[in-house]
PDB file of N, CA and C in Angstrom:
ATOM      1  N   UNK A   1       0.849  -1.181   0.000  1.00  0.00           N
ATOM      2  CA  UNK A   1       0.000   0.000   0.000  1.00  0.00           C
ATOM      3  C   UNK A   1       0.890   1.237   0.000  1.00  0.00           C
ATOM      4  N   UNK A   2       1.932   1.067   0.635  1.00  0.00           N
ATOM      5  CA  UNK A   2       2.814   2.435   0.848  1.00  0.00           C
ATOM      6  C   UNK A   2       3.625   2.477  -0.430  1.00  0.00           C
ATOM      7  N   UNK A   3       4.041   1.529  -1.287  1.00  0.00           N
ATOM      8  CA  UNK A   3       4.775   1.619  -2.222  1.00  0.00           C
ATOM      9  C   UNK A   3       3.414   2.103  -3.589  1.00  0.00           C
ATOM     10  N   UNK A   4       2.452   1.884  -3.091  1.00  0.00           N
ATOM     11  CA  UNK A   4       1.489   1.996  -4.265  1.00  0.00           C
ATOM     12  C   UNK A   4       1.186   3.580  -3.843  1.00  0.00           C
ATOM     13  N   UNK A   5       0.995   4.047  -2.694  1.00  0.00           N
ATOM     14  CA  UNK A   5       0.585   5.367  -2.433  1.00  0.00           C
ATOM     15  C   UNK A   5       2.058   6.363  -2.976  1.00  0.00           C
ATOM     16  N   UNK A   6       3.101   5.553  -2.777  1.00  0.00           N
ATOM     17  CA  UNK A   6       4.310   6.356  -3.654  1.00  0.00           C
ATOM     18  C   UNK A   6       4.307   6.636  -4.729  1.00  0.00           C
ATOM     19  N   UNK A   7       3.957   5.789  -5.641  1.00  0.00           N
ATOM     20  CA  UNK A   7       3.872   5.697  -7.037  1.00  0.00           C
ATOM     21  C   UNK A   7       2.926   6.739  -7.647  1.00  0.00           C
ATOM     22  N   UNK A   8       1.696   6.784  -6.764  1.00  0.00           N
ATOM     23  CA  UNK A   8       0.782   7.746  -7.125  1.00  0.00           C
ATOM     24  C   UNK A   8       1.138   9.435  -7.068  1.00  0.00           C
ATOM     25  N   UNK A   9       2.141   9.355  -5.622  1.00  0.00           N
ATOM     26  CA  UNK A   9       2.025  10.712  -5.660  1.00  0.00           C
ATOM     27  C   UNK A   9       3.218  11.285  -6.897  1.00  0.00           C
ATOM     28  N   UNK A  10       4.415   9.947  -6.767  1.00  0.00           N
ATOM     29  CA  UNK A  10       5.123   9.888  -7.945  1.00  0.00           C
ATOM     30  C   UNK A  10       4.698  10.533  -9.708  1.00  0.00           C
ATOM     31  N   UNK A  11       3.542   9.926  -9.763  1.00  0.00           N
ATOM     32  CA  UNK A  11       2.941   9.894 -11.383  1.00  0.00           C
ATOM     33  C   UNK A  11       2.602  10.982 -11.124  1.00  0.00           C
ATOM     34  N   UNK A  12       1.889  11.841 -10.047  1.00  0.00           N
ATOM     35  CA  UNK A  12       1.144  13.095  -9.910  1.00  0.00           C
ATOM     36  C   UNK A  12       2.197  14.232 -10.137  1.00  0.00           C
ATOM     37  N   UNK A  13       3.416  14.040  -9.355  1.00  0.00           N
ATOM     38  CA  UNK A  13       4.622  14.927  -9.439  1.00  0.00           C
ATOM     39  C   UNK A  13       5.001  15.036 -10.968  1.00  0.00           C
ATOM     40  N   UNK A  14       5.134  13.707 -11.465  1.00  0.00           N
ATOM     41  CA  UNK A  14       5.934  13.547 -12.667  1.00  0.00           C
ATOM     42  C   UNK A  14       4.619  14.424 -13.968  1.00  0.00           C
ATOM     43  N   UNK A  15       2.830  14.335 -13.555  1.00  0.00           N
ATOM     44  CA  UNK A  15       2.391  14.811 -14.356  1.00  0.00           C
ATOM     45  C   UNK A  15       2.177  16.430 -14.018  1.00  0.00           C
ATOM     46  N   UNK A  16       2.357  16.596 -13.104  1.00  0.00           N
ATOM     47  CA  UNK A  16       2.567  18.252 -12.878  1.00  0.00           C
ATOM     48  C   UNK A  16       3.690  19.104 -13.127  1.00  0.00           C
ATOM     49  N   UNK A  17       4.977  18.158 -13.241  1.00  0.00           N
ATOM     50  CA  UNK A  17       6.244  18.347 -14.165  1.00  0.00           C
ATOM     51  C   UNK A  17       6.143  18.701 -15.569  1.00  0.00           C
ATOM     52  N   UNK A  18       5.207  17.760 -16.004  1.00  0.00           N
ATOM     53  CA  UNK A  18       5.137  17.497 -17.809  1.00  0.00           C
ATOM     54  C   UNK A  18       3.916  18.617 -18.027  1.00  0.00           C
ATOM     55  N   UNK A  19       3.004  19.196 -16.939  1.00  0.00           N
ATOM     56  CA  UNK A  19       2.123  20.324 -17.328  1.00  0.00           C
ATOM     57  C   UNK A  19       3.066  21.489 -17.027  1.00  0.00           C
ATOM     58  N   UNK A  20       4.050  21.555 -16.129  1.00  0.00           N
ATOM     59  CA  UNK A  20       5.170  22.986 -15.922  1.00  0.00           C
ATOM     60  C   UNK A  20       5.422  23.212 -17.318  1.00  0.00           C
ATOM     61  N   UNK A  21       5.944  21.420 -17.638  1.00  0.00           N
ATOM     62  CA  UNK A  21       7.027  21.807 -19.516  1.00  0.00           C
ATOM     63  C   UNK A  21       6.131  22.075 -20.412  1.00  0.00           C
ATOM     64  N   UNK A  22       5.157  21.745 -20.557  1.00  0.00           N
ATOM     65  CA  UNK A  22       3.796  22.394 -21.365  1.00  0.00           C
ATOM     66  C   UNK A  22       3.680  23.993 -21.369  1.00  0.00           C
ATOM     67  N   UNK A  23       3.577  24.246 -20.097  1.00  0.00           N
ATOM     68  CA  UNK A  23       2.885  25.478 -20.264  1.00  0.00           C
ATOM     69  C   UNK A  23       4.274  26.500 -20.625  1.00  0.00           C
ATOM     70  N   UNK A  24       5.356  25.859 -20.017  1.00  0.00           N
ATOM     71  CA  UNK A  24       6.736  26.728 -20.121  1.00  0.00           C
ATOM     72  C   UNK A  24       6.806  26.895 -21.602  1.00  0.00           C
ATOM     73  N   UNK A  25       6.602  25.619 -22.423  1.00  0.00           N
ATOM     74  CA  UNK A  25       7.172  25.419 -23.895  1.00  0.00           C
ATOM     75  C   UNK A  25       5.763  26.512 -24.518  1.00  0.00           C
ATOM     76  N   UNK A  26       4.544  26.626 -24.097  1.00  0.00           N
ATOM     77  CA  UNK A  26       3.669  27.636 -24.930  1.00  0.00           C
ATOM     78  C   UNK A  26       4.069  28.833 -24.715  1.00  0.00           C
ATOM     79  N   UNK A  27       4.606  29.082 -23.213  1.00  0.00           N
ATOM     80  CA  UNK A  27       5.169  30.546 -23.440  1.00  0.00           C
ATOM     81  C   UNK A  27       6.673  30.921 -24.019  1.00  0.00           C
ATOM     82  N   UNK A  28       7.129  29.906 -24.506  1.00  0.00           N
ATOM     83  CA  UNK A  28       8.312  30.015 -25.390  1.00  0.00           C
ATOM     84  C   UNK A  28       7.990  30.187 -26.227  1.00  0.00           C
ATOM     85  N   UNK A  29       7.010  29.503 -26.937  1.00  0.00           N
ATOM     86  CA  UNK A  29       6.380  29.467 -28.815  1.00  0.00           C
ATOM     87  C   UNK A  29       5.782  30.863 -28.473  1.00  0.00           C
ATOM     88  N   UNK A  30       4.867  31.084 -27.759  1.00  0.00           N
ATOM     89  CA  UNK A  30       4.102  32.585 -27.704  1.00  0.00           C
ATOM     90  C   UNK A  30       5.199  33.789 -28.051  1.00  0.00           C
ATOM     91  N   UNK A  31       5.819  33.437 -26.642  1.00  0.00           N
ATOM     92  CA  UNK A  31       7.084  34.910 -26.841  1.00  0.00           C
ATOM     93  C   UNK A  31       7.534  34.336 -28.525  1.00  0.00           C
ATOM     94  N   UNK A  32       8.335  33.764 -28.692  1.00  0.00           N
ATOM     95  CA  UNK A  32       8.836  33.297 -30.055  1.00  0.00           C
ATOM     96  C   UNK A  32       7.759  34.181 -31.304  1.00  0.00           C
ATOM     97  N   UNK A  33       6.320  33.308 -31.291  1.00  0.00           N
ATOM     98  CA  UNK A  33       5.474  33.987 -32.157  1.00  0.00           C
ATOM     99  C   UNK A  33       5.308  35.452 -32.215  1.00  0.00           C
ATOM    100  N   UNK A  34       4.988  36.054 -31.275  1.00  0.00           N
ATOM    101  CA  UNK A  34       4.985  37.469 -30.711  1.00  0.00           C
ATOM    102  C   UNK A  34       6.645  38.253 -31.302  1.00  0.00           C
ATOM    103  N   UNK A  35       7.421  37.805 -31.292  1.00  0.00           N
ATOM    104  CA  UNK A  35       8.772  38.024 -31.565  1.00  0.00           C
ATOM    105  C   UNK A  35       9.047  38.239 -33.466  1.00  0.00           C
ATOM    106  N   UNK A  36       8.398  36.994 -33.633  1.00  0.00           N
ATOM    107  CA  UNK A  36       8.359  36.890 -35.347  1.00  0.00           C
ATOM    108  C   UNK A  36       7.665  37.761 -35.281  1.00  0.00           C
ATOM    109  N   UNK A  37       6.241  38.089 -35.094  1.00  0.00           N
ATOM    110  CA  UNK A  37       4.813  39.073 -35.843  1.00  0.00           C
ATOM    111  C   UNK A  37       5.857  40.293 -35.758  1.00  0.00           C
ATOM    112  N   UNK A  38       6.331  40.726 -34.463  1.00  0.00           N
ATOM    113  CA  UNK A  38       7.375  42.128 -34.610  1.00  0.00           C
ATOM    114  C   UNK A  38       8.345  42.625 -35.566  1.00  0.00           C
ATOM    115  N   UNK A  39       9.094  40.829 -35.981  1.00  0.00           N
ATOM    116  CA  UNK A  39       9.881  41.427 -37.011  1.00  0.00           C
ATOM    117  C   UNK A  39       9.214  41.672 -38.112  1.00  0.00           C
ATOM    118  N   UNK A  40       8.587  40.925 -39.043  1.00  0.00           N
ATOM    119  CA  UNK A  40       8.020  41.010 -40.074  1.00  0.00           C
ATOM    120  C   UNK A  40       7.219  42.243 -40.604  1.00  0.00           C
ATOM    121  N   UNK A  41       6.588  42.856 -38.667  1.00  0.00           N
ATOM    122  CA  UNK A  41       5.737  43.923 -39.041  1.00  0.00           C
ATOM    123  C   UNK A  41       7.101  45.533 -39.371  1.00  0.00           C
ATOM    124  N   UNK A  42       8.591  44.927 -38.852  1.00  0.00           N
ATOM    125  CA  UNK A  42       9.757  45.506 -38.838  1.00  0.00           C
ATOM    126  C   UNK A  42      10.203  45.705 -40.036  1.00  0.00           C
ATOM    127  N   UNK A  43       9.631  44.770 -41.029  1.00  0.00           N
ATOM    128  CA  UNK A  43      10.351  44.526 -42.030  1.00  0.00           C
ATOM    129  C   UNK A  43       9.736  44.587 -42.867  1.00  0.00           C
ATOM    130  N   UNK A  44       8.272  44.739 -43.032  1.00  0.00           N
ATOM    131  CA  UNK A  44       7.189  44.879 -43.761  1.00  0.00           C
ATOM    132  C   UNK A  44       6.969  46.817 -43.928  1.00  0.00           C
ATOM    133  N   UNK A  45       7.215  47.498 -42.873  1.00  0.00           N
ATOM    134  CA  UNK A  45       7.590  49.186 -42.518  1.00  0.00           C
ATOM    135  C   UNK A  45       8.888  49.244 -42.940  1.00  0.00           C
ATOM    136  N   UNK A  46       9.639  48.547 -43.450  1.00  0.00           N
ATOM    137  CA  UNK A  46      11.155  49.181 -43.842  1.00  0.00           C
ATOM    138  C   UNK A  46      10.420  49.241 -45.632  1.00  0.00           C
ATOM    139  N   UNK A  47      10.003  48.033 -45.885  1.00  0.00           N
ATOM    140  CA  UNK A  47       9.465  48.090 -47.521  1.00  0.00           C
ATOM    141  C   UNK A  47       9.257  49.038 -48.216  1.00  0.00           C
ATOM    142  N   UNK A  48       7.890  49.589 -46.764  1.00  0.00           N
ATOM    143  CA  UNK A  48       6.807  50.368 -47.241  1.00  0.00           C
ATOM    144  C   UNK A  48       7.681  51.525 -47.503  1.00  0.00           C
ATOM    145  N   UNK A  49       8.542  51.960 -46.102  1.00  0.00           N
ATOM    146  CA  UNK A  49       9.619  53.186 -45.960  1.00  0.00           C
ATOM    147  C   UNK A  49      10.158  53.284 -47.241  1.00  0.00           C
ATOM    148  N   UNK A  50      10.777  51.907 -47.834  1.00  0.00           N
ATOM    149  CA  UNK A  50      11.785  51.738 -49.274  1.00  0.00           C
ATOM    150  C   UNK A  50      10.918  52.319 -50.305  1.00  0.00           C
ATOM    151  N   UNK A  51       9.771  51.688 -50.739  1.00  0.00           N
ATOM    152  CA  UNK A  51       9.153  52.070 -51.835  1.00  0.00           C
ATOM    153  C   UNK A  51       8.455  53.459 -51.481  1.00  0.00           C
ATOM    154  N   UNK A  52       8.083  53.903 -50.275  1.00  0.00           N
ATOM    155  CA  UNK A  52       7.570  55.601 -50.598  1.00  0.00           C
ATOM    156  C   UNK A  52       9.125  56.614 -50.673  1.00  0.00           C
ATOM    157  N   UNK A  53      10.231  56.357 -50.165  1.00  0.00           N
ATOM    158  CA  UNK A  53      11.293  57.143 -50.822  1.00  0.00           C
ATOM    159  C   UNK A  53      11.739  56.569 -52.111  1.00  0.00           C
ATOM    160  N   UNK A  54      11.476  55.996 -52.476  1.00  0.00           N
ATOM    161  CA  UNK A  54      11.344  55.628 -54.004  1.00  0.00           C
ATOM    162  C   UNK A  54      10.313  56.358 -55.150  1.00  0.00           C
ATOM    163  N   UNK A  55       9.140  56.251 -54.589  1.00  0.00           N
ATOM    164  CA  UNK A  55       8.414  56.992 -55.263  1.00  0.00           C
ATOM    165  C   UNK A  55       8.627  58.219 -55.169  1.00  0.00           C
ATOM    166  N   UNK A  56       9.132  59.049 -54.290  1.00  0.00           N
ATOM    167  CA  UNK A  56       9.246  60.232 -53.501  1.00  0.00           C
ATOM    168  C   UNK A  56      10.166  60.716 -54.681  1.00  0.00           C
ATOM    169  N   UNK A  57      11.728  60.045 -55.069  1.00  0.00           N
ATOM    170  CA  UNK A  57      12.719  60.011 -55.969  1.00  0.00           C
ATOM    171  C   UNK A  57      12.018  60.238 -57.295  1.00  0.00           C
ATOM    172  N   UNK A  58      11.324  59.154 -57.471  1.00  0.00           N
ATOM    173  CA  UNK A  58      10.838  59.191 -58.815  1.00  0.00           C
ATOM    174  C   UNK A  58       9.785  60.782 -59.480  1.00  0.00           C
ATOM    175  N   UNK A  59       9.157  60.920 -58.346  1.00  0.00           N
ATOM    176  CA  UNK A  59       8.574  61.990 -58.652  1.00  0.00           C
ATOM    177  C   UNK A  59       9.710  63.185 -58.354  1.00  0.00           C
ATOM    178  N   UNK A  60       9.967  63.518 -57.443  1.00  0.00           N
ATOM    179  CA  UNK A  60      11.252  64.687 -57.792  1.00  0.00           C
ATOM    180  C   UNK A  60      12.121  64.735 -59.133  1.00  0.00           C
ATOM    181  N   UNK A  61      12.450  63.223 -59.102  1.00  0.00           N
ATOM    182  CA  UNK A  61      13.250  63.394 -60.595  1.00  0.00           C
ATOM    183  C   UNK A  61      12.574  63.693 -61.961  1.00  0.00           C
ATOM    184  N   UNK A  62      11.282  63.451 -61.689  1.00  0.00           N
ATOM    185  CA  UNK A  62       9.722  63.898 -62.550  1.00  0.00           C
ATOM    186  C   UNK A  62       9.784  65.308 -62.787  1.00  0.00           C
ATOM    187  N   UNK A  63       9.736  65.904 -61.650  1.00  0.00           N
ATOM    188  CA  UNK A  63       9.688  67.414 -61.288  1.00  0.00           C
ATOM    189  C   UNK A  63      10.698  68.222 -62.375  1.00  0.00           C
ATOM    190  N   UNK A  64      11.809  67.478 -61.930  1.00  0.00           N
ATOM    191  CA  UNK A  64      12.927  68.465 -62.399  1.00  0.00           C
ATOM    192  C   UNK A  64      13.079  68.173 -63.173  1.00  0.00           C
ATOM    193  N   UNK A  65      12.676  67.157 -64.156  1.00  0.00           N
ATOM    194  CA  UNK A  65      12.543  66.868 -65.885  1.00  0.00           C
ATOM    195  C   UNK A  65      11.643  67.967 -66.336  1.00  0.00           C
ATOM    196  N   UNK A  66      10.840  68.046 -65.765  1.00  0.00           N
ATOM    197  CA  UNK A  66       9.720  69.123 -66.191  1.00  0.00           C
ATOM    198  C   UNK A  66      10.466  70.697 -66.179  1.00  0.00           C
ATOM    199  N   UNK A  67      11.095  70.582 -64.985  1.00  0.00           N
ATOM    200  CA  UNK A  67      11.959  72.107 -64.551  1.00  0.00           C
ATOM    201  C   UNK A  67      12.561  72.162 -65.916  1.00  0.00           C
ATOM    202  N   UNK A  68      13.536  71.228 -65.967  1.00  0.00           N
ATOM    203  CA  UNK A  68      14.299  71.409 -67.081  1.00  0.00           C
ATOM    204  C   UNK A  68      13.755  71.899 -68.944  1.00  0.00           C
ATOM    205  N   UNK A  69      12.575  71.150 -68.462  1.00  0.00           N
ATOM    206  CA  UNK A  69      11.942  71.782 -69.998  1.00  0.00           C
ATOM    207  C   UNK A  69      11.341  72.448 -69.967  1.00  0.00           C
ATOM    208  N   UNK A  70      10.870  73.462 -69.182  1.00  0.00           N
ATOM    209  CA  UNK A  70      10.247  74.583 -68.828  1.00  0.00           C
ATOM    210  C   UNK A  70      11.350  75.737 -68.927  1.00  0.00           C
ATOM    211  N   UNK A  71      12.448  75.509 -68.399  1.00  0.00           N
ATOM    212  CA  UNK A  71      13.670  76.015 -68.682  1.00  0.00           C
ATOM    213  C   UNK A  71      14.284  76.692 -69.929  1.00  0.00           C
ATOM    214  N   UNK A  72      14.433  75.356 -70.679  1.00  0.00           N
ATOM    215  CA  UNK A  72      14.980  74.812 -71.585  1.00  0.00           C
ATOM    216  C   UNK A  72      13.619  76.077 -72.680  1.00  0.00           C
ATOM    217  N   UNK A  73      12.650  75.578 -72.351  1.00  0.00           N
ATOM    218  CA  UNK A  73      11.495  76.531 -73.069  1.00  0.00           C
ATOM    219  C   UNK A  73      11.700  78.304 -72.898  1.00  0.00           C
ATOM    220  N   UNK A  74      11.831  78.761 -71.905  1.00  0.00           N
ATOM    221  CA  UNK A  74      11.911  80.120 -71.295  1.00  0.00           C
ATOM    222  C   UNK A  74      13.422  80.719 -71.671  1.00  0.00           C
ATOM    223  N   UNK A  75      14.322  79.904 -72.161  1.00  0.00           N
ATOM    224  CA  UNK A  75      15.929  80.121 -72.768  1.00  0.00           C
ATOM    225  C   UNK A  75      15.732  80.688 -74.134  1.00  0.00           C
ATOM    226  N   UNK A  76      14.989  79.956 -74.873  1.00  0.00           N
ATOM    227  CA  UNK A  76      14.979  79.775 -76.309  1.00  0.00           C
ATOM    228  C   UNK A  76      13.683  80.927 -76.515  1.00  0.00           C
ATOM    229  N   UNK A  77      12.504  80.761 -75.500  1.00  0.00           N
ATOM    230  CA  UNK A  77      11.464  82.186 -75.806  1.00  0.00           C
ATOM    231  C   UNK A  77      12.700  83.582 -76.053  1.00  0.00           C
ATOM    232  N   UNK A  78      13.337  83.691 -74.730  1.00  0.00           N
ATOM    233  CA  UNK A  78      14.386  84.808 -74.395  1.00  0.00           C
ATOM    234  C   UNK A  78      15.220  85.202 -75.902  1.00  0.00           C
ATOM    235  N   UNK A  79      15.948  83.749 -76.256  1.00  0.00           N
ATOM    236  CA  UNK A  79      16.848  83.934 -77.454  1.00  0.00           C
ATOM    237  C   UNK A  79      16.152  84.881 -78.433  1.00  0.00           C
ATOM    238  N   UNK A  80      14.780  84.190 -78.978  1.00  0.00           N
ATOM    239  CA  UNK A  80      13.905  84.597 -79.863  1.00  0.00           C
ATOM    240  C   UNK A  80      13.500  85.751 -79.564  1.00  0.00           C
ATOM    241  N   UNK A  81      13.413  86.416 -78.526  1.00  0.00           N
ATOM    242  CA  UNK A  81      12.835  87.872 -78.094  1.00  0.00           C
ATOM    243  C   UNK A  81      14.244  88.484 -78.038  1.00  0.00           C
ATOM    244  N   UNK A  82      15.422  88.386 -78.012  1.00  0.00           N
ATOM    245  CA  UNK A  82      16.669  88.695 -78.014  1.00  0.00           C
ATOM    246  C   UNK A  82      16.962  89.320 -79.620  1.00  0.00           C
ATOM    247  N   UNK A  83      16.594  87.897 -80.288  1.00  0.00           N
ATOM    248  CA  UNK A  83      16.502  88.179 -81.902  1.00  0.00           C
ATOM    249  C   UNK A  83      16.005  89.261 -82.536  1.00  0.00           C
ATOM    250  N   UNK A  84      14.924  88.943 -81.762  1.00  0.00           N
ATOM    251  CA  UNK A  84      13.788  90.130 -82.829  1.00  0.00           C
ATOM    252  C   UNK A  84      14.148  91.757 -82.448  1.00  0.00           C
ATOM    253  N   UNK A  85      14.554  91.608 -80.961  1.00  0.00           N
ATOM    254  CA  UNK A  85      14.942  93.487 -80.398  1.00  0.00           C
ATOM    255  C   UNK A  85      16.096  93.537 -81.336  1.00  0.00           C
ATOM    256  N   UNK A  86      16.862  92.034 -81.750  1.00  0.00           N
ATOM    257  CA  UNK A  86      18.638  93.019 -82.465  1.00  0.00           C
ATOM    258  C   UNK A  86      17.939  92.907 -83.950  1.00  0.00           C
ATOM    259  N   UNK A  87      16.792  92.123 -84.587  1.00  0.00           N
ATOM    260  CA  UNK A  87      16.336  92.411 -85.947  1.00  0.00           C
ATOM    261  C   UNK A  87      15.733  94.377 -86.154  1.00  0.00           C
ATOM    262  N   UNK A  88      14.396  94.605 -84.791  1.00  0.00           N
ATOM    263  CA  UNK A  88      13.886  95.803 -84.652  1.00  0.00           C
ATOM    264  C   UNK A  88      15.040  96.722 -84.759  1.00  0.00           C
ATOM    265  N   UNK A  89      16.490  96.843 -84.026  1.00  0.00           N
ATOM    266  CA  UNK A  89      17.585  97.286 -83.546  1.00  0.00           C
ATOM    267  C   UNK A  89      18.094  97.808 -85.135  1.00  0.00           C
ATOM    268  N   UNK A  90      18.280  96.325 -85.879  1.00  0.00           N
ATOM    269  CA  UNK A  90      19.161  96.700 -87.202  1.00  0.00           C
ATOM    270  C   UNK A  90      18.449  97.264 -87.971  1.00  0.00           C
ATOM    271  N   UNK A  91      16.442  96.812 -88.254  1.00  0.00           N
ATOM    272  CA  UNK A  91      15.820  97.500 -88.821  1.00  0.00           C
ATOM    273  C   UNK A  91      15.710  99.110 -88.935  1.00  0.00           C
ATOM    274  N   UNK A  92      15.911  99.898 -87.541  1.00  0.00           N
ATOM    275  CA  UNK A  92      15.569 100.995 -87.002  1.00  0.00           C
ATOM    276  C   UNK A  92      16.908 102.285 -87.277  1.00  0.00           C
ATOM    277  N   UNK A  93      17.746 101.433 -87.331  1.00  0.00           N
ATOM    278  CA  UNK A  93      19.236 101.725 -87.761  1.00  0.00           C
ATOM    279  C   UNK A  93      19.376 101.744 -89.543  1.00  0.00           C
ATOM    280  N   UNK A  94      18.673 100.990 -90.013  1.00  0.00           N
ATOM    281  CA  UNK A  94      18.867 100.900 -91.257  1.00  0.00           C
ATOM    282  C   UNK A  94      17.621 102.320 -92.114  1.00  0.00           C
ATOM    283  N   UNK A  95      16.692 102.127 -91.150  1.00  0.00           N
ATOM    284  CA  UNK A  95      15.540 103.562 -91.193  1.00  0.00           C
ATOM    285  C   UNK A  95      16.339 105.020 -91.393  1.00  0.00           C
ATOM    286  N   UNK A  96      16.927 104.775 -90.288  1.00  0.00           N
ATOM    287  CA  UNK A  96      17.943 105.878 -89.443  1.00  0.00           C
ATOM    288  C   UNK A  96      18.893 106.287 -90.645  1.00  0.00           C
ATOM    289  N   UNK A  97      19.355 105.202 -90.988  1.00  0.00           N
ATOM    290  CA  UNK A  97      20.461 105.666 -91.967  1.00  0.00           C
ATOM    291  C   UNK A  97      19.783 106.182 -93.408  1.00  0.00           C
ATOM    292  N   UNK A  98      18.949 105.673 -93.658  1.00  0.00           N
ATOM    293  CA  UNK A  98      17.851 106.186 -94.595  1.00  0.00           C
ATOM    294  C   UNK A  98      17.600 108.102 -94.925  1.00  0.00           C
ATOM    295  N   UNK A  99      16.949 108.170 -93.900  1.00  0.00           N
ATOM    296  CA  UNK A  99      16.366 109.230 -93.262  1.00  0.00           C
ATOM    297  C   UNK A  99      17.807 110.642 -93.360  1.00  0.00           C
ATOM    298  N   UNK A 100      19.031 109.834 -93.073  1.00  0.00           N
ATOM    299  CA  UNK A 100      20.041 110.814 -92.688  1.00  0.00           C
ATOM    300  C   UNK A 100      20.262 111.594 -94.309  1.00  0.00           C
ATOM    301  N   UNK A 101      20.075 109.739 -95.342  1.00  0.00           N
ATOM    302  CA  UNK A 101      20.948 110.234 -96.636  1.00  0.00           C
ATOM    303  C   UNK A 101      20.184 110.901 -97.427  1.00  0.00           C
ATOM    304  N   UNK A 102      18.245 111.039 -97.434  1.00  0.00           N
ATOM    305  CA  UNK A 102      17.542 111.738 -97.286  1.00  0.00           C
ATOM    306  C   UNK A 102      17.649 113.483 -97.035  1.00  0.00           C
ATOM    307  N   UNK A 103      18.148 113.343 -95.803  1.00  0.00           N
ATOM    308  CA  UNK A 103      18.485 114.415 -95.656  1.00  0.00           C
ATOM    309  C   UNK A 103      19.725 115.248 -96.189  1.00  0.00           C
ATOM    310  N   UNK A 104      20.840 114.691 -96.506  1.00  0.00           N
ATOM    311  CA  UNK A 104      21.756 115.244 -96.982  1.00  0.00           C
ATOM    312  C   UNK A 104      21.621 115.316 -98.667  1.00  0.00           C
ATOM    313  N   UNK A 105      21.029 114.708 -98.982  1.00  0.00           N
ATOM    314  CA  UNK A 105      20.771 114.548-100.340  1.00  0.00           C
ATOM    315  C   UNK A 105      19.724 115.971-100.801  1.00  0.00           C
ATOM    316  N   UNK A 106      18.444 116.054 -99.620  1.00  0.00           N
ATOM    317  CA  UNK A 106      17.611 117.578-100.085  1.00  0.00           C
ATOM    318  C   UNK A 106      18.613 118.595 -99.401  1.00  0.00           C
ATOM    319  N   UNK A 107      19.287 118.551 -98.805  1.00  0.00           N
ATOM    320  CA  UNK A 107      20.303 119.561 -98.260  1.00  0.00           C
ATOM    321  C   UNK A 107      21.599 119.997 -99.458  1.00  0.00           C
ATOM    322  N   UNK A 108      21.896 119.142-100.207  1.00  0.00           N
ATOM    323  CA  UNK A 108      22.691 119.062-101.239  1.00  0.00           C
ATOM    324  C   UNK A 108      21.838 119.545-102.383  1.00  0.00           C
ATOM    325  N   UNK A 109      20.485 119.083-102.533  1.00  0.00           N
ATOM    326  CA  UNK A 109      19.687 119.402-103.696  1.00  0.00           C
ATOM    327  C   UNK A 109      19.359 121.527-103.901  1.00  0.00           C
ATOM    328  N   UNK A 110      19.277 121.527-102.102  1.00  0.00           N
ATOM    329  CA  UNK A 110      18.752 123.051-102.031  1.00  0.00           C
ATOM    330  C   UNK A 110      20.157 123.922-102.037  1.00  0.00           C
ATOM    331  N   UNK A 111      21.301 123.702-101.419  1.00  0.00           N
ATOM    332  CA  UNK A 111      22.092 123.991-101.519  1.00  0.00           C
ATOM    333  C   UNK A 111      22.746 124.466-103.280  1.00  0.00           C
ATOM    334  N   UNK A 112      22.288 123.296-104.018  1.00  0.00           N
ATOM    335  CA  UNK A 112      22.641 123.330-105.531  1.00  0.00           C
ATOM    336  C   UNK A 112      21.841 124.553-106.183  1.00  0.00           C
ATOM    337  N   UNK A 113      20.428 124.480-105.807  1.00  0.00           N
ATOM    338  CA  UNK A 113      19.746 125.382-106.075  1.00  0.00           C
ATOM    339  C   UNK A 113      19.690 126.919-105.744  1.00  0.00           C
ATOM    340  N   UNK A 114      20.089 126.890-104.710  1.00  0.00           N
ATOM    341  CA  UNK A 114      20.199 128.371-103.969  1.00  0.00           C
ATOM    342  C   UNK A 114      21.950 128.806-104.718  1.00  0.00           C
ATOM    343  N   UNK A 115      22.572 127.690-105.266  1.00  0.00           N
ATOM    344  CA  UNK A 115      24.020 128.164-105.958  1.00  0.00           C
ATOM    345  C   UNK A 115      23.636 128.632-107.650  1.00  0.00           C
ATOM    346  N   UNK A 116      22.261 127.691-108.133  1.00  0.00           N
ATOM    347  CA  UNK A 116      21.992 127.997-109.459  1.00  0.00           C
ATOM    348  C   UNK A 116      21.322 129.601-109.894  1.00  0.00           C
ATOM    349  N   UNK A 117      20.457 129.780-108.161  1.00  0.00           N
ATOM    350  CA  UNK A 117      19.661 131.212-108.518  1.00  0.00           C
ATOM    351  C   UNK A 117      21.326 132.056-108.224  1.00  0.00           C
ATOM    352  N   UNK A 118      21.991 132.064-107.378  1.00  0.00           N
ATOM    353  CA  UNK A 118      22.871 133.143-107.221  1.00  0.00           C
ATOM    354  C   UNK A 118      23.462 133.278-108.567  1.00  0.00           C
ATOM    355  N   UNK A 119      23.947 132.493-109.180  1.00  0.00           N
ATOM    356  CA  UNK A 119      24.880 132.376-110.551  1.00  0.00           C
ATOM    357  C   UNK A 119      23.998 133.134-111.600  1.00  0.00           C
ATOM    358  N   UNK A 120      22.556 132.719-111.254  1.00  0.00           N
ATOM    359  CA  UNK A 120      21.304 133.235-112.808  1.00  0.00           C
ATOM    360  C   UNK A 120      21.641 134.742-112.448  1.00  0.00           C
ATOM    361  N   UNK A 121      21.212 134.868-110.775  1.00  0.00           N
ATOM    362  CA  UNK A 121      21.368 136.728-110.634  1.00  0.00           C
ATOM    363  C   UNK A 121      22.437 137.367-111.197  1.00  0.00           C
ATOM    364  N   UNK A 122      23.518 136.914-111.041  1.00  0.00           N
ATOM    365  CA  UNK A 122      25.336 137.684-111.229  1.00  0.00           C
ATOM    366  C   UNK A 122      24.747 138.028-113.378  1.00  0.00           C
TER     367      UNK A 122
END
């Protein structure tokens, strides 16, 4: 009887042992599980981080393609408005010079004339 009442409390010890390692080993897998979900959710926010400074890149470098031909546009308007003030410039000059030989020419014409009446008077 005493060796049988041993045995019992024996098996009872030994199954309250094997429920310690049970419950110890779920809170190992738990922490463990709990541990993975962290990284992944670690590593799943680095992605997201990767691809929105990516997109972030892509559109800036978007931007300044656009800068550049907006640029590139506002250079060449300038040139062309550059052009036309030195075309107006040479036109206005070429008026100018017109106008002068114009003038020296009826200045020469009246001059001739005012020499033809003096000569008729003498």
């Amino acid at each position: 009887v005493f060796s049988r009442a041993r045995a019992e409390h024996e098996k009872t010890r030994a199954e309250e042992k094997y429920q310690r390692a049970e419950e110890m080993l779920r809170n190992v897998e738990r922490d463990a599980d709990a541990r993975i979900s962290e990284m992944e959710r670690a590593c799943e926010d680095r992605v997201r981080s990767a691809r929105d400074a990516q997109r972030a890149q892509h559109a800036a470098g978007a931007a300044a393609a656009r800068e550049v031909v907006e640029l590139r546009r506002l250079l060449d308007e300038e040139r062309l408005i550059r052009r036309d003030e030195a075309a107006w410039r040479a036109a206005g000059e070429e008026r100018l010079r017109q106008r002068r030989l114009v003038a020296v020419a009826t200045a020469m014409r009246r001059a001739h004339g005012r020499w033809r009446r003096e000569r008729l008077q003498e």
